[in-house]
Protein backbone atom coordinates (compact mmCIF):
# COMPACT_ATOMS: atom_id res chain seq x y z
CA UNK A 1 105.97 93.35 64.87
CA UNK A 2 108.00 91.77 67.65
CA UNK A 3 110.92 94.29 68.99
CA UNK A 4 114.48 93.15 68.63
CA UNK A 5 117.64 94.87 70.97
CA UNK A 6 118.58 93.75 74.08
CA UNK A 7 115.69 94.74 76.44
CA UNK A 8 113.15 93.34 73.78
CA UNK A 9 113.07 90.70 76.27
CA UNK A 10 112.26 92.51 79.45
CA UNK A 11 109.20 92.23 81.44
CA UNK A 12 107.13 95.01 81.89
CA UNK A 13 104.37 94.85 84.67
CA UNK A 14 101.78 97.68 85.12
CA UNK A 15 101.27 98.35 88.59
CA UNK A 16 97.80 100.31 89.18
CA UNK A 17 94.64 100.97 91.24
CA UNK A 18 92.96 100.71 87.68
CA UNK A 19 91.47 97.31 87.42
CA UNK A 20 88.36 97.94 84.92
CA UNK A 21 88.68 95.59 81.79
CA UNK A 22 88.90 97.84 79.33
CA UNK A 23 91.71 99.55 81.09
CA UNK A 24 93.10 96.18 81.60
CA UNK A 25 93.21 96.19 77.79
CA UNK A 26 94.59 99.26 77.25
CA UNK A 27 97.61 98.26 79.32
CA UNK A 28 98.08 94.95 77.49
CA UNK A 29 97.88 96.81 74.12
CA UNK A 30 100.26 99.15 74.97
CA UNK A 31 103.08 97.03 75.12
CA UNK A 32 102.11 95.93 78.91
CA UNK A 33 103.37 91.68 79.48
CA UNK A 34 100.54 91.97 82.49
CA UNK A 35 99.14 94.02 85.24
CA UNK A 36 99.00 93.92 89.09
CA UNK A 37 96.48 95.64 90.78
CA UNK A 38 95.72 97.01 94.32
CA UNK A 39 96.33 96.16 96.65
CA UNK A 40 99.77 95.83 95.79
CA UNK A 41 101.77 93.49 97.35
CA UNK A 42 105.62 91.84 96.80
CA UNK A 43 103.91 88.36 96.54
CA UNK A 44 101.57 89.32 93.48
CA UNK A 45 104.23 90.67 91.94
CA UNK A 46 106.79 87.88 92.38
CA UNK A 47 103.75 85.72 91.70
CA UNK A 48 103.31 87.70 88.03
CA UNK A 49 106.94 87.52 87.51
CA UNK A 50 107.02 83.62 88.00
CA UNK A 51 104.23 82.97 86.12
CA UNK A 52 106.08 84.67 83.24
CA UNK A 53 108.95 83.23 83.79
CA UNK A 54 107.54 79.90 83.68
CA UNK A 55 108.70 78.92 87.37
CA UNK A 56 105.52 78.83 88.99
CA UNK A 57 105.25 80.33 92.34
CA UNK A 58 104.85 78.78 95.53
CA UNK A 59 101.34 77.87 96.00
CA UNK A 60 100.59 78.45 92.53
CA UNK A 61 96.80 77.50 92.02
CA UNK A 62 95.33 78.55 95.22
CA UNK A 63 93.33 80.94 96.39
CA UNK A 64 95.16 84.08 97.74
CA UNK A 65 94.34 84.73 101.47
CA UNK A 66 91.26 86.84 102.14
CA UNK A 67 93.08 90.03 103.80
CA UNK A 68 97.01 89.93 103.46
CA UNK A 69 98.70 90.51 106.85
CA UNK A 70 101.63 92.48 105.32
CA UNK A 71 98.96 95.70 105.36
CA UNK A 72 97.68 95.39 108.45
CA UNK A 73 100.77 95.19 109.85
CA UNK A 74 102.16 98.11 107.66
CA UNK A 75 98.67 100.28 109.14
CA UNK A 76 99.95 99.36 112.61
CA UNK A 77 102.99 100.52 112.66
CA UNK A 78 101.90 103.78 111.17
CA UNK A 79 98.78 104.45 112.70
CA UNK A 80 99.49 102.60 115.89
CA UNK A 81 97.04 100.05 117.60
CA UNK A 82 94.33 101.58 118.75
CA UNK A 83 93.90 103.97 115.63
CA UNK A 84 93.86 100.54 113.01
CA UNK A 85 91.52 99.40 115.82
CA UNK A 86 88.73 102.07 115.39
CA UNK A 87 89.76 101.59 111.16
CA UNK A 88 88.69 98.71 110.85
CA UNK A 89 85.81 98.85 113.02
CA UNK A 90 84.48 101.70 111.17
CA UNK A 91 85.60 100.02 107.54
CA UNK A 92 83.44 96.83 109.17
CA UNK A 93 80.27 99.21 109.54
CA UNK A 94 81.12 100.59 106.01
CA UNK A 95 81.04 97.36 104.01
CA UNK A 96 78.00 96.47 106.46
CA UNK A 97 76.26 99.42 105.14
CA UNK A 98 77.07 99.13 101.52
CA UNK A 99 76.15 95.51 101.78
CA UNK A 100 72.45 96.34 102.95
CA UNK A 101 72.84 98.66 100.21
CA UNK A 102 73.06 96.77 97.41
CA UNK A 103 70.87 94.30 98.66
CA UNK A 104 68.04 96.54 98.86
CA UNK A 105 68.63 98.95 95.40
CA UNK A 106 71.82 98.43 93.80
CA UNK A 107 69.75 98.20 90.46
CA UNK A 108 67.92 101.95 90.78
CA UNK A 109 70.75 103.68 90.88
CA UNK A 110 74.10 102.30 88.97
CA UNK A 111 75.83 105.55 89.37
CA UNK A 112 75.42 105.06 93.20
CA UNK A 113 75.78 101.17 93.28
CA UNK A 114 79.67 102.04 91.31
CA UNK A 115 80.30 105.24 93.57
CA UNK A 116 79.80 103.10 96.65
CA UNK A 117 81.40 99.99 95.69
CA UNK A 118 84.44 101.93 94.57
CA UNK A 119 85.38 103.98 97.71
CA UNK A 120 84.89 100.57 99.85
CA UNK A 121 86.89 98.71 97.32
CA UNK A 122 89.82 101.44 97.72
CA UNK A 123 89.78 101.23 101.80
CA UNK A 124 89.70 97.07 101.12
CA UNK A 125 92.86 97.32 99.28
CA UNK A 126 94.24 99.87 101.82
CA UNK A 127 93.45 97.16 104.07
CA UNK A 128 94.85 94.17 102.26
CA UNK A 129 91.36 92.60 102.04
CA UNK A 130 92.23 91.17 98.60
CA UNK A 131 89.05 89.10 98.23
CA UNK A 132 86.74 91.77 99.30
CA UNK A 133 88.14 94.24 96.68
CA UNK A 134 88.25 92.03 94.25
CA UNK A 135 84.54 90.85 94.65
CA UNK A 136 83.88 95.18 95.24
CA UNK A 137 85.80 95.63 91.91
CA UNK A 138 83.16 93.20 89.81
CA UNK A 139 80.12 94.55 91.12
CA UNK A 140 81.60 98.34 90.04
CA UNK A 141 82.23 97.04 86.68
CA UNK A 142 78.52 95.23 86.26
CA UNK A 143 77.23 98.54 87.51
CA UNK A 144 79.13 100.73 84.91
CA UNK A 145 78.13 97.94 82.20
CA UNK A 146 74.81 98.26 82.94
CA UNK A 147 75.05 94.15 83.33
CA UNK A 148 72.09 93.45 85.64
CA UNK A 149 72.51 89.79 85.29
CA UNK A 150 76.56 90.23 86.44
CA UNK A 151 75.34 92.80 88.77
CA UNK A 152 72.68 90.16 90.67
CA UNK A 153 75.26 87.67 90.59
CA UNK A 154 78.06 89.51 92.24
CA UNK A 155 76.07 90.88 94.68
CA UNK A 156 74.32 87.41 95.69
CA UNK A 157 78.27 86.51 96.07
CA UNK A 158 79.24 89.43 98.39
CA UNK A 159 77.84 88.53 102.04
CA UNK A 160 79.98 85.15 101.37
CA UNK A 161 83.40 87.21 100.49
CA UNK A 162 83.17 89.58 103.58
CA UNK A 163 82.21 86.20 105.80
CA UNK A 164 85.26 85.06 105.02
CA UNK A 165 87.11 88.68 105.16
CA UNK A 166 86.03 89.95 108.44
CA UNK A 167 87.35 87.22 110.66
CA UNK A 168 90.55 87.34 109.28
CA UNK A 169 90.63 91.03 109.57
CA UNK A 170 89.87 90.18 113.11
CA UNK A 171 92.87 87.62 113.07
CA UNK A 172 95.43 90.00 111.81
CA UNK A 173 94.41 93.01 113.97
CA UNK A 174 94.88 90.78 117.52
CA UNK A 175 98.47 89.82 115.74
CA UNK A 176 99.14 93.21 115.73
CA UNK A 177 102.69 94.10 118.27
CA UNK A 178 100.53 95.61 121.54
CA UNK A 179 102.58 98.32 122.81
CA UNK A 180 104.48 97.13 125.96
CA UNK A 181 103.44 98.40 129.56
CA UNK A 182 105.91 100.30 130.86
C-alpha cells in the first residue's frame, strides 16, 4: 500500500557493513529505497541518490576505482605515514595469505573460508579497496551458501582483483602528504 503525507516521497538509504543478500532483502522489504555498503564513501552515496533521482551521476556506468583515495588519505592523517605504511604492508601479506588459502582448501572448511574472507574484507573496506571487498564479500557469501560452483568461481577471480588493488594501494600510499623536514 503506497504511503501518502509529505515525506512519503523521501529517500531512505541504508548505510551498513551488512552486505549478505538476504540482508540486502531485509532492508529493501523494510521500507529501504536501496542500500550502500562499506566502505562508505560520499560518492556512492551521491551516486545512489542520483540514480534515484534519475540524474545519473558522473561517470555513471563505469567501474568504480579499485581502492578509493579518500581512505587512504583519511588513514594518513590519523595514523600518520609511516604507521599506514607498515598497514598496508601487513594488510598486503594478509590478503597474500588468505589468497594461498583459498587456493589450496577453501572447500574443506566453509566456516574457515567465510571467517577469513570476512575479517580481510572488513580491513579492505577500512582501506577503501572497494574491488577487493567486494570480490572478498562474494566468496563469504558462496561459502555460507554452501555454493561450491560460486565458491570456485570467485576464487578463480580473486588473484585478478588484488592485481589490480595492490598497485593502486601502492599509488595512493606514495600520494600520501610526507611530513616536512624541519
Amino acid at each position: 500500500m503506497p504511503q501518502e503525507g509529505p515525506c512519503a516521497r523521501v529517500l531512505v538509504i541504508a548505510l551498513t557493513a551488512n552486505a549478505v543478500a538476504e540482508e540486502r532483502h531485509a532492508f529493501l522489504a523494510g521500507g529501504m529505497d536501496d542500500i550502500v555498503t562499506k566502505p562508505l564513501s560520499r560518492a556512492a552515496l551521491e551516486r545512489v541518490i542520483a540514480d534515484h533521482a534519475g540524474t545519473g551521476a558522473p561517470g555513471r556506468g563505469q567501474a568504480p576505482p579499485a581502492v578509493a583515495g579518500s581512505y587512504i588519505d583519511g588513514l594518513c592523517d590519523t595514523l600518520g605515514v609511516e604507521a599506514l605504511s607498515g598497514l598496508l604492508d601487513r594488510f598486503g601479506e594478509e590478503v597474500e595469505t588468505l589468497v594461498g588459502f583459498l587456493e589450496r582448501s577453501a572447500e574443506e572448511d566453509l566456516a574457515e573460508t567465510a571467517a577469513r574472507t570476512h575479517k580481510i574484507a572488513g580491513s579492505a573496506a577500512t582501506l577503501g579497496a572497494v574491488a577487493l571487498r567486494s570480490a572478498l564479500v562474494t566468496i563469504e557469501e558462496a561459502a555460507k551458501a554452501g555454493d561450491g560452483t560460486a565458491l570456485r568461481d570467485s576464487i578463480a577471480a580473486l588473484p585478478r582483483v588484488w592485481s589490480e588493488t595492490r598497485p593502486a594501494l601502492v599509488a595512493e600510499r606514495r600520494k600520501a602528504p610526507r611530513p616536512s623536514a624541519s
